[in-house]
N, C-alpha and C. Protein backbone atom coordinates (compact mmCIF):
# COMPACT_ATOMS: atom_id res chain seq x y z
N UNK A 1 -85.10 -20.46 -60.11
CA UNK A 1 -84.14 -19.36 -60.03
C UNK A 1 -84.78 -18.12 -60.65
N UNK A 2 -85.30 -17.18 -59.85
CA UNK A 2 -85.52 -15.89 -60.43
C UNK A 2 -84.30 -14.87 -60.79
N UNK A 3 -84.60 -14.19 -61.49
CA UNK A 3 -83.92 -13.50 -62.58
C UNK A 3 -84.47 -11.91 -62.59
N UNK A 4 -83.43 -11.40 -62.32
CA UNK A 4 -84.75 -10.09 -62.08
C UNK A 4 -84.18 -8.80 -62.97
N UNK A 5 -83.30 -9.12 -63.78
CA UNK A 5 -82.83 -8.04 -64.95
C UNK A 5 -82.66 -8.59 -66.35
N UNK A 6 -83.95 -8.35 -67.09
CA UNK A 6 -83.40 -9.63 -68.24
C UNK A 6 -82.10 -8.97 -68.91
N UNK A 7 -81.71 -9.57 -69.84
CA UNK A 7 -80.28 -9.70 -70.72
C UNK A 7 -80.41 -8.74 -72.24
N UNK A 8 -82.22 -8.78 -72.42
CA UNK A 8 -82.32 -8.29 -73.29
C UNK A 8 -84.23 -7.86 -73.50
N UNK A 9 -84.22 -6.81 -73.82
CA UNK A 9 -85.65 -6.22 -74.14
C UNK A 9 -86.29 -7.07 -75.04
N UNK A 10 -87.56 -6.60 -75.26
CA UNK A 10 -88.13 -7.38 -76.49
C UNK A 10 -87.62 -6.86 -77.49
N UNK A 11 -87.58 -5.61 -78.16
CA UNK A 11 -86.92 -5.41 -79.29
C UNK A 11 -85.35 -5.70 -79.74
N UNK A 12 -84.11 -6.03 -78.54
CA UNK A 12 -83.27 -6.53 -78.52
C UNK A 12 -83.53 -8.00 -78.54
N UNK A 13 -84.26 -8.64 -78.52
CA UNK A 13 -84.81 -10.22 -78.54
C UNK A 13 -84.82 -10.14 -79.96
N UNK A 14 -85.84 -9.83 -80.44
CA UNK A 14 -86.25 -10.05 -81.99
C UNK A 14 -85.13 -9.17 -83.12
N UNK A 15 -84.13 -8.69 -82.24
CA UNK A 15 -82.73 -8.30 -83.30
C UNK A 15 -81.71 -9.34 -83.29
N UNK A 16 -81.86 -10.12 -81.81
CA UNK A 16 -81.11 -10.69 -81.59
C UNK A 16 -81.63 -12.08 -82.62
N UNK A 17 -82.63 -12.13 -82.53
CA UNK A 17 -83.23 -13.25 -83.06
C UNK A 17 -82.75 -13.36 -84.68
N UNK A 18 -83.50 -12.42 -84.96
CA UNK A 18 -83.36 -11.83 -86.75
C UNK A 18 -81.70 -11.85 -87.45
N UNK A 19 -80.90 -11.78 -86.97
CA UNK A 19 -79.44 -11.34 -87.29
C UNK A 19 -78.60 -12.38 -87.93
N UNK A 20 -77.92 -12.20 -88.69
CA UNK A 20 -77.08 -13.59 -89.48
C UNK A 20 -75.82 -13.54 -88.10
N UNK A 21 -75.65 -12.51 -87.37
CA UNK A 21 -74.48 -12.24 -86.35
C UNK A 21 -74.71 -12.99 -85.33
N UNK A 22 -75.65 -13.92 -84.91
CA UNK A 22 -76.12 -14.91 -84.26
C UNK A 22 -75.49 -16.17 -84.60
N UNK A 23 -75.91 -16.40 -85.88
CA UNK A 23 -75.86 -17.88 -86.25
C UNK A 23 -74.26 -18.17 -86.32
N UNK A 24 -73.46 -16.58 -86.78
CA UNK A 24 -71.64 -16.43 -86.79
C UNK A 24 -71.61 -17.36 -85.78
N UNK A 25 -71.77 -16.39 -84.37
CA UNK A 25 -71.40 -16.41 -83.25
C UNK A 25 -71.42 -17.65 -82.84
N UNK A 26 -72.79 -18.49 -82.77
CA UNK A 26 -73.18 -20.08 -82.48
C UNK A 26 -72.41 -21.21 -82.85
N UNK A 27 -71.38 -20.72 -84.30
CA UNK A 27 -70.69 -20.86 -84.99
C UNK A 27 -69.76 -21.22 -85.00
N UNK A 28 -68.88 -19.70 -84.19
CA UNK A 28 -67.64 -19.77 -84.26
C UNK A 28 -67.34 -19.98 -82.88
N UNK A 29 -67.69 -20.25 -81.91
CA UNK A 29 -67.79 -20.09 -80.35
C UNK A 29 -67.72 -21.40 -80.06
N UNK A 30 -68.18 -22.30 -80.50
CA UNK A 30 -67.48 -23.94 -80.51
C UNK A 30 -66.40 -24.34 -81.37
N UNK A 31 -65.76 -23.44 -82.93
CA UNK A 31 -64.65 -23.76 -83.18
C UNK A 31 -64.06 -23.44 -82.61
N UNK A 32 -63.71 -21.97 -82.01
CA UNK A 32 -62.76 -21.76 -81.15
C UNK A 32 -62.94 -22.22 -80.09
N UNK A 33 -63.64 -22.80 -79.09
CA UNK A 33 -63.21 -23.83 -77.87
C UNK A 33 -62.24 -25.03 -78.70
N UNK A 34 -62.64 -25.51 -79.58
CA UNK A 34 -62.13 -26.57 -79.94
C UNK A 34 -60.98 -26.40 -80.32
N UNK A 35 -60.51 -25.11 -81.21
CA UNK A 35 -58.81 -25.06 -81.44
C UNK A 35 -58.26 -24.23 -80.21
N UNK A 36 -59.06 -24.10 -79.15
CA UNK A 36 -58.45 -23.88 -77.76
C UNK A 36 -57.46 -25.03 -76.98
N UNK A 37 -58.58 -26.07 -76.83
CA UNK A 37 -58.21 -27.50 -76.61
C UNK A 37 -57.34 -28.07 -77.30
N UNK A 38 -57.46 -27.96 -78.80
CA UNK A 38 -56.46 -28.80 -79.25
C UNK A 38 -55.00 -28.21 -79.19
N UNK A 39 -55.26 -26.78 -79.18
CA UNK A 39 -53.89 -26.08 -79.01
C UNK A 39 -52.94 -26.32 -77.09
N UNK A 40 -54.28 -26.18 -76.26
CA UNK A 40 -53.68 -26.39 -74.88
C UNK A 40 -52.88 -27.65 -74.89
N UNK A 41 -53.32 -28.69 -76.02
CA UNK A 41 -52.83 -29.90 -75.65
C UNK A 41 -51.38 -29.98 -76.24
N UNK A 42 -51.41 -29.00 -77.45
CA UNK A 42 -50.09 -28.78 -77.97
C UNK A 42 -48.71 -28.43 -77.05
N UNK A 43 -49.49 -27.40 -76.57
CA UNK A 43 -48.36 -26.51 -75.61
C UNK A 43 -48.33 -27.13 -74.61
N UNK A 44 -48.58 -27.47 -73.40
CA UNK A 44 -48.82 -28.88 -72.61
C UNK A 44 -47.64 -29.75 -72.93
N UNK A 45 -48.25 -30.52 -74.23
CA UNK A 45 -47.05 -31.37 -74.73
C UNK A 45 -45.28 -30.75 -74.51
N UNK A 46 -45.67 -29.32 -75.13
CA UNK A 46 -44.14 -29.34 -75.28
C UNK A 46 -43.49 -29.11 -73.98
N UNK A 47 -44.41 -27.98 -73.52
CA UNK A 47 -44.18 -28.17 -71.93
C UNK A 47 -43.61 -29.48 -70.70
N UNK A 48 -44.01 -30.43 -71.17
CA UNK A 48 -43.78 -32.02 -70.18
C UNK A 48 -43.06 -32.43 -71.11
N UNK A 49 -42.59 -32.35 -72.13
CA UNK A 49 -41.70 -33.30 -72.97
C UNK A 49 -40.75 -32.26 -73.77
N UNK A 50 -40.39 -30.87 -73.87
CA UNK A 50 -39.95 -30.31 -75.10
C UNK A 50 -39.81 -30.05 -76.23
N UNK A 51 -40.65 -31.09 -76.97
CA UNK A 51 -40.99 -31.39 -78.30
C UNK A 51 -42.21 -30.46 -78.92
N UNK A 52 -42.08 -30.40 -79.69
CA UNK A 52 -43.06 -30.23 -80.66
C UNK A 52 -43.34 -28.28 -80.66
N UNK A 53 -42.40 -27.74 -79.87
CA UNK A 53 -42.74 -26.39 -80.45
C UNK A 53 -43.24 -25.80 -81.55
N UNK A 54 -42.77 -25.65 -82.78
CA UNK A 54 -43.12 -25.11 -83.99
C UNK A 54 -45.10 -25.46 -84.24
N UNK A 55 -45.24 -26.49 -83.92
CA UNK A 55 -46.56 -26.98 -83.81
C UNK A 55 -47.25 -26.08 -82.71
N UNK A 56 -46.68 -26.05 -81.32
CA UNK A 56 -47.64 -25.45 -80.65
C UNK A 56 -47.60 -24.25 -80.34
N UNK A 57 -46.88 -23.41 -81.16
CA UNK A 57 -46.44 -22.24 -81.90
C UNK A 57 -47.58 -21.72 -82.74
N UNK A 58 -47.65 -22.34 -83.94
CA UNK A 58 -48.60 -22.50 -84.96
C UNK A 58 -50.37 -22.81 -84.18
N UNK A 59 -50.82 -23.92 -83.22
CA UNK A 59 -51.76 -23.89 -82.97
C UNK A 59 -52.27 -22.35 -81.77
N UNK A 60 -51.35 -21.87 -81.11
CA UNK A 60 -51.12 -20.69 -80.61
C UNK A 60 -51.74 -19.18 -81.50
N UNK A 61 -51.23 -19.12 -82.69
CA UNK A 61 -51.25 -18.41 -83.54
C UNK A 61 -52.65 -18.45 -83.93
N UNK A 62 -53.14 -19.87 -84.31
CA UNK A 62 -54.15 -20.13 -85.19
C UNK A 62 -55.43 -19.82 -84.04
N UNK A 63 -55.34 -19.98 -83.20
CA UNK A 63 -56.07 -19.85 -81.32
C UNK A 63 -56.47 -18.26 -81.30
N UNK A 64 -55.44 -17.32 -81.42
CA UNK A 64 -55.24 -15.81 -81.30
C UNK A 64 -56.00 -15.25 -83.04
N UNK A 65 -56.28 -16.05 -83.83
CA UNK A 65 -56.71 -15.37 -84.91
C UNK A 65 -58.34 -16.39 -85.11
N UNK A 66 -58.33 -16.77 -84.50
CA UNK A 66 -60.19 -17.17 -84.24
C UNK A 66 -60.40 -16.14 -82.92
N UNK A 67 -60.17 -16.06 -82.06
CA UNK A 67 -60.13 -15.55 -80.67
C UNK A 67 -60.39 -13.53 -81.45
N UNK A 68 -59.83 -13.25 -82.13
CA UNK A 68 -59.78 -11.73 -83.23
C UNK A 68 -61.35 -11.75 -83.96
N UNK A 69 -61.38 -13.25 -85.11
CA UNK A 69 -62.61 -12.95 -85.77
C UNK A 69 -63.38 -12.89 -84.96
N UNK A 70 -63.71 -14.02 -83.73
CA UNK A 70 -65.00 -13.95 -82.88
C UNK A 70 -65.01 -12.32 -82.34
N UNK A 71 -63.73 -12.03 -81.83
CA UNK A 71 -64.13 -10.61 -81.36
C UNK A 71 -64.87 -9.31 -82.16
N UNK A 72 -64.40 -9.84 -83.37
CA UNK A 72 -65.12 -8.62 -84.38
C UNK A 72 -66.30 -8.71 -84.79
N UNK A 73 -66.91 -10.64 -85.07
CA UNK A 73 -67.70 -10.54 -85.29
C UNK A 73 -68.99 -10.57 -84.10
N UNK A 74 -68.16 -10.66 -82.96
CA UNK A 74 -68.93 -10.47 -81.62
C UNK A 74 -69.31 -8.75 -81.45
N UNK A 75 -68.80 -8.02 -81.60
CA UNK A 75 -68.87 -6.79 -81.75
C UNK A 75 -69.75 -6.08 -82.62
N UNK A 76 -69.59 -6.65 -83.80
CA UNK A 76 -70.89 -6.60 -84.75
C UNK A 76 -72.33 -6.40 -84.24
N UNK A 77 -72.13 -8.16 -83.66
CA UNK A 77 -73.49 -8.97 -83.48
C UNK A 77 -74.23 -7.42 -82.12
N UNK A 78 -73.24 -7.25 -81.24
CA UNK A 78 -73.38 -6.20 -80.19
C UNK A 78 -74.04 -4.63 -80.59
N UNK A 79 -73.19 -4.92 -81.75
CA UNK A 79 -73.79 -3.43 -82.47
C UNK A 79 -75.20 -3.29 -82.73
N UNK A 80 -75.54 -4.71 -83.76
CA UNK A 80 -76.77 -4.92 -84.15
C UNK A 80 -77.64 -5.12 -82.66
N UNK A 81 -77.86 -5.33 -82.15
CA UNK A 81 -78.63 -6.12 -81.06
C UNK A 81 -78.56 -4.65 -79.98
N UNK A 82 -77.63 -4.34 -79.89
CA UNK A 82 -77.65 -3.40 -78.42
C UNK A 82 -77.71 -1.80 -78.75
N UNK A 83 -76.90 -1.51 -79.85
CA UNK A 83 -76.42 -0.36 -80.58
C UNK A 83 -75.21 -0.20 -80.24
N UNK A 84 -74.40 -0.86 -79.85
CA UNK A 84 -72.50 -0.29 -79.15
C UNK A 84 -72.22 -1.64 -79.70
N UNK A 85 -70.47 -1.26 -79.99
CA UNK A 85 -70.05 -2.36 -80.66
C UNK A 85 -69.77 -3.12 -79.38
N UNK A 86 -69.31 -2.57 -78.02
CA UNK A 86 -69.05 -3.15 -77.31
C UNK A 86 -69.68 -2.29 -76.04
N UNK A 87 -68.85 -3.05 -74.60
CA UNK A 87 -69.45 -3.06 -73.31
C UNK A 87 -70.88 -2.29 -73.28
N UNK A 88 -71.94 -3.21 -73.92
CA UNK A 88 -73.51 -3.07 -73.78
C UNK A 88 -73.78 -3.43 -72.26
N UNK A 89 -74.66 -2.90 -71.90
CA UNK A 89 -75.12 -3.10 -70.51
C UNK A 89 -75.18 -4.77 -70.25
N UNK A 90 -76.10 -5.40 -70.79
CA UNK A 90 -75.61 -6.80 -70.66
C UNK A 90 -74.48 -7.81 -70.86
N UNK A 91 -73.57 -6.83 -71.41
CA UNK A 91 -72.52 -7.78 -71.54
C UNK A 91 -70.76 -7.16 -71.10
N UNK A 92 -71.31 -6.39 -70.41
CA UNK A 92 -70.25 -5.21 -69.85
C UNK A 92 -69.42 -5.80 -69.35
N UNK A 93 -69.68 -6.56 -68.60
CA UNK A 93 -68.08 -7.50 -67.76
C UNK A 93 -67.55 -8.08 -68.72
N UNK A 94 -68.66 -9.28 -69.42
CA UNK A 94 -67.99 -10.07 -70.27
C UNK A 94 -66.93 -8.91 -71.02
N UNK A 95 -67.39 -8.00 -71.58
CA UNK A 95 -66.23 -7.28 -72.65
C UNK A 95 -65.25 -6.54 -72.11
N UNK A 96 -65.69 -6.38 -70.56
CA UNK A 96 -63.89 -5.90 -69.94
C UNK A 96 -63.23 -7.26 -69.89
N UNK A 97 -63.73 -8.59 -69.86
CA UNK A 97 -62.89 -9.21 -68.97
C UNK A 97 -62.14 -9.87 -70.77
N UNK A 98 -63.33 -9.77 -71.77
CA UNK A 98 -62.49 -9.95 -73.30
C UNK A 98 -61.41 -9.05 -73.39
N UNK A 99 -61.23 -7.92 -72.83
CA UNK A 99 -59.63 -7.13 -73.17
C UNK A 99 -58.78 -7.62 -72.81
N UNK A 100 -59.20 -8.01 -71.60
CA UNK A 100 -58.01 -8.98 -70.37
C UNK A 100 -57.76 -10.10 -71.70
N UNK A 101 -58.32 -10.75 -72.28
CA UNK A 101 -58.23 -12.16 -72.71
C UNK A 101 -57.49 -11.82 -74.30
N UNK A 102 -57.61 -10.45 -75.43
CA UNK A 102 -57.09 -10.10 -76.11
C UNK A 102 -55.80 -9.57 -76.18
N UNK A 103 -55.53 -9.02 -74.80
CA UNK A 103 -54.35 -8.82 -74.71
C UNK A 103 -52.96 -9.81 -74.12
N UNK A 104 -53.50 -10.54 -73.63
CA UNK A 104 -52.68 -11.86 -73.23
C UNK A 104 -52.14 -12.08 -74.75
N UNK A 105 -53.13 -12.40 -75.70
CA UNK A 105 -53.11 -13.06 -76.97
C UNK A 105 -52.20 -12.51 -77.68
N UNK A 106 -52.43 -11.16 -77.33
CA UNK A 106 -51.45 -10.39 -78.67
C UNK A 106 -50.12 -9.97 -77.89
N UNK A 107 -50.40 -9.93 -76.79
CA UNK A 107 -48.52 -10.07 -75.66
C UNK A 107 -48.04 -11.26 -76.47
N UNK A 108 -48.67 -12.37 -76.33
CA UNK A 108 -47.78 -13.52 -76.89
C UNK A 108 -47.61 -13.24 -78.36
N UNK A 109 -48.55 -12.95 -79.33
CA UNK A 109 -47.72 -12.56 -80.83
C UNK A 109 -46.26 -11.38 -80.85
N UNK A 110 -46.80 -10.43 -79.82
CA UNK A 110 -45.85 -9.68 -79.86
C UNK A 110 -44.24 -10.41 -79.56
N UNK A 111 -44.11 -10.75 -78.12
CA UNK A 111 -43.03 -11.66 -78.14
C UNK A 111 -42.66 -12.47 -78.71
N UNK A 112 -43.48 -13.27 -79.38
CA UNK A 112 -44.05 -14.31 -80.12
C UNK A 112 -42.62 -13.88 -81.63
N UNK A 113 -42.99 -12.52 -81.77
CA UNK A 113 -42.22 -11.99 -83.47
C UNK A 113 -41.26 -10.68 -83.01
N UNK A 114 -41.11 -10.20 -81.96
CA UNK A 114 -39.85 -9.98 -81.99
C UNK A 114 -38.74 -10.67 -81.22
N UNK A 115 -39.12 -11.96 -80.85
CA UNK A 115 -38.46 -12.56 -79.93
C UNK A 115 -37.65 -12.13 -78.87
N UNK A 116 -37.98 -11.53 -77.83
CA UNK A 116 -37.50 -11.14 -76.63
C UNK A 116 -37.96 -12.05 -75.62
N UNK A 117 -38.66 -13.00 -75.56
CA UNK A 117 -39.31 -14.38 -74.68
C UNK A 117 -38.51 -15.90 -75.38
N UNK A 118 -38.22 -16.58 -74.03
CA UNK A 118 -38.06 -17.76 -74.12
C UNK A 118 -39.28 -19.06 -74.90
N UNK A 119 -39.01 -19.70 -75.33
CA UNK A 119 -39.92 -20.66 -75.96
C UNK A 119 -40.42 -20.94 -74.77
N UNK A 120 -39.91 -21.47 -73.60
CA UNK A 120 -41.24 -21.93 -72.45
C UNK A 120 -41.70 -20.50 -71.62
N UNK A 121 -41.42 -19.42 -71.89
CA UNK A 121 -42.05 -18.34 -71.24
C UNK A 121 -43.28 -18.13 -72.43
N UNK A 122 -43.06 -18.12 -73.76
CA UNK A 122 -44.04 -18.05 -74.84
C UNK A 122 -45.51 -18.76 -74.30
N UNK A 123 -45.08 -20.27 -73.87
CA UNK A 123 -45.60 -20.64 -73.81
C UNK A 123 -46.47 -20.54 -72.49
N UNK A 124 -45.97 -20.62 -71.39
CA UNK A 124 -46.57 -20.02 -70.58
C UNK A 124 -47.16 -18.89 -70.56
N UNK A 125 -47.25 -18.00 -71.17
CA UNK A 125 -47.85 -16.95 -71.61
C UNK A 125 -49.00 -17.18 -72.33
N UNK A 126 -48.72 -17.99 -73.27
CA UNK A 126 -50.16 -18.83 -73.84
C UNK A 126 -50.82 -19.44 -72.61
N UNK A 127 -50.38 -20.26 -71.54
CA UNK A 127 -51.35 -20.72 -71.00
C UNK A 127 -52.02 -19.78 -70.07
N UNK A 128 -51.23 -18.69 -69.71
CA UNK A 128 -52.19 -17.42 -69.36
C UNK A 128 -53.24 -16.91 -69.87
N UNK A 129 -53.01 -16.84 -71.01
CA UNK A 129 -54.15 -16.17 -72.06
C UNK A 129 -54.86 -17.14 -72.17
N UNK A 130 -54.67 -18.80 -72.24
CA UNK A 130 -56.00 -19.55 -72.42
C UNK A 130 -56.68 -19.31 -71.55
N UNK A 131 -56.23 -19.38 -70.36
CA UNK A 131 -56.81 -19.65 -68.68
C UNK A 131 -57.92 -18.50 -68.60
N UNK A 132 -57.34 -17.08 -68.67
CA UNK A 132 -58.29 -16.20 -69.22
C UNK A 132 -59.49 -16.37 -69.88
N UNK A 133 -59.16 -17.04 -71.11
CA UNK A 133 -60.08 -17.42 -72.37
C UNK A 133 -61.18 -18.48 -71.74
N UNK A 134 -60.84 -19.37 -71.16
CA UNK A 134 -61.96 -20.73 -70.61
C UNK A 134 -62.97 -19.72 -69.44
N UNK A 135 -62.35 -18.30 -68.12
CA UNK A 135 -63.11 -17.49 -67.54
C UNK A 135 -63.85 -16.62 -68.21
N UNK A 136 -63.38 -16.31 -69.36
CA UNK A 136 -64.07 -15.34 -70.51
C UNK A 136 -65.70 -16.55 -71.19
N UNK A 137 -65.20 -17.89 -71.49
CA UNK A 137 -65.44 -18.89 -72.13
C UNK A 137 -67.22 -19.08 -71.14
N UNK A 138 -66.45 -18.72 -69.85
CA UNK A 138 -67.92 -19.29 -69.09
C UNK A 138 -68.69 -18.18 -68.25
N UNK A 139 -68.04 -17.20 -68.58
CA UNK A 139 -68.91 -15.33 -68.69
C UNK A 139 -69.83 -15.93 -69.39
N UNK A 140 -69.49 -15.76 -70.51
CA UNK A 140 -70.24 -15.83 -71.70
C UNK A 140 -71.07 -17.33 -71.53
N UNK A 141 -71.03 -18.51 -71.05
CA UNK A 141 -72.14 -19.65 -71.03
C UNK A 141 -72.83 -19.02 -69.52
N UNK A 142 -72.41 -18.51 -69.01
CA UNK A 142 -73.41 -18.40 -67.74
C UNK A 142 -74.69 -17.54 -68.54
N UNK A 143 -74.16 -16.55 -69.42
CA UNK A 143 -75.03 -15.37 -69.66
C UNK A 143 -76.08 -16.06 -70.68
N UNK A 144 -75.75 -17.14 -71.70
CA UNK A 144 -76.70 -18.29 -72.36
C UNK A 144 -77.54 -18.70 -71.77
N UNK A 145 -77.33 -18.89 -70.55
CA UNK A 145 -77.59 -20.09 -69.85
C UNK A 145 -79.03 -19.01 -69.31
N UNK A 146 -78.60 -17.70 -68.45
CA UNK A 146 -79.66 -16.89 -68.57
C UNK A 146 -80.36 -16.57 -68.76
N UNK A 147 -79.91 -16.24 -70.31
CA UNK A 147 -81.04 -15.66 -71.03
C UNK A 147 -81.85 -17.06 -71.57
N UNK A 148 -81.46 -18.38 -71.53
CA UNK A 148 -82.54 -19.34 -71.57
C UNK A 148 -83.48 -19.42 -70.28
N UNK A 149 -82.96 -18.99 -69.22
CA UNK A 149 -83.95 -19.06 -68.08
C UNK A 149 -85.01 -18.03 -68.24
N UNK A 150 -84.65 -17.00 -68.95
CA UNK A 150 -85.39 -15.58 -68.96
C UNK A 150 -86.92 -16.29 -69.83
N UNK A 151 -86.12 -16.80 -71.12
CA UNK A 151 -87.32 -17.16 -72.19
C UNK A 151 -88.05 -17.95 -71.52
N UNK A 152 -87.94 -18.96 -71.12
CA UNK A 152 -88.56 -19.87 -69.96
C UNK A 152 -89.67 -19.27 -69.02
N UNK A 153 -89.17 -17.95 -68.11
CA UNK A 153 -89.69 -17.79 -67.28
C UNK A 153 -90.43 -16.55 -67.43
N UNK A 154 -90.10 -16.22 -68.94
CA UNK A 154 -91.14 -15.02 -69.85
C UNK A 154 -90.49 -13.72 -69.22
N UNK A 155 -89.32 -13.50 -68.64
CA UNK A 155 -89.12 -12.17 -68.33
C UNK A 155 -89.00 -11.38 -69.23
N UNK A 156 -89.73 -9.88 -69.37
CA UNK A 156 -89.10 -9.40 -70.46
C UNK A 156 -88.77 -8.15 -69.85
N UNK A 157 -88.51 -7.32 -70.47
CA UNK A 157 -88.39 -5.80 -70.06
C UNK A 157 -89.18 -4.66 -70.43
């Protein structure tokens, strides 16, 4: 598979390389899949059975405030590496399609605390914003996945 725009220059390589905003990211990008999942399974639940709201309420919450740090400290890492906190040339979709995925999140806190939404509209609303989050989820692994083909195939810029 040729590749014909790398993801990142050499001097964006060796920032990218150098940065503690890396190792965050590597970090926090498998906890939050994981309290993604465990939360989908929450809401799900209550969804097919009615039970267990307050729980998948709470894993909801806890989902939308990893989903915040990664964004900030994704933004960071962007700063360091590209110079913009955000939509860098390489990662420009990914960070329109992260607004799409931040704002789902915080629609549901919003309804979420002034309560104008039903508990299964809440929730459905969460599963909007996950659904988002897993297309956001694999922006972002395609573009890994890339820039490992790049190192591989020595492209640089």
């Amino acid at each position: 598979m040729k590749i014909s725009k790398p993801l990142y220059n050499q001097e964006q390589r060796a920032k990218r390389d150098a940065t503690v905003w890396t190792l965050v990211q590597g970090i926090l990008a498998p906890i939050q899949f994981l309290v993604c999942l465990i939360s989908l399974s929450l809401v799900l639940r209550y969804l097919i059975t009615g039970e267990g709201y307050a729980l998948a309420t709470i894993s909801v919450v806890i989902k939308t405030l990893f989903l915040y740090l990664i964004m900030l400290t994704g933004s960071i890492w962007e700063k360091v590496v590209f110079g913009k906190y955000l939509f860098a040339e390489s990662f420009f979709w990914e960070d329109v399609f992260s607004m799409l995925v931040i704002s789902l999140h915080t629609l549901y806190l919003y309804f979420l605390f002034v309560g104008e939404m039903s508990q299964r509209g809440l929730m459905y609303l969460a599963l909007a914003a996950y659904a988002s989050y897993f297309i956001n989820a694999g922006q972002f692994l395609y573009k890994l996945r890339m820039a490992r083909l790049q190192m591989s195939e020595g492209v640089t810029a």
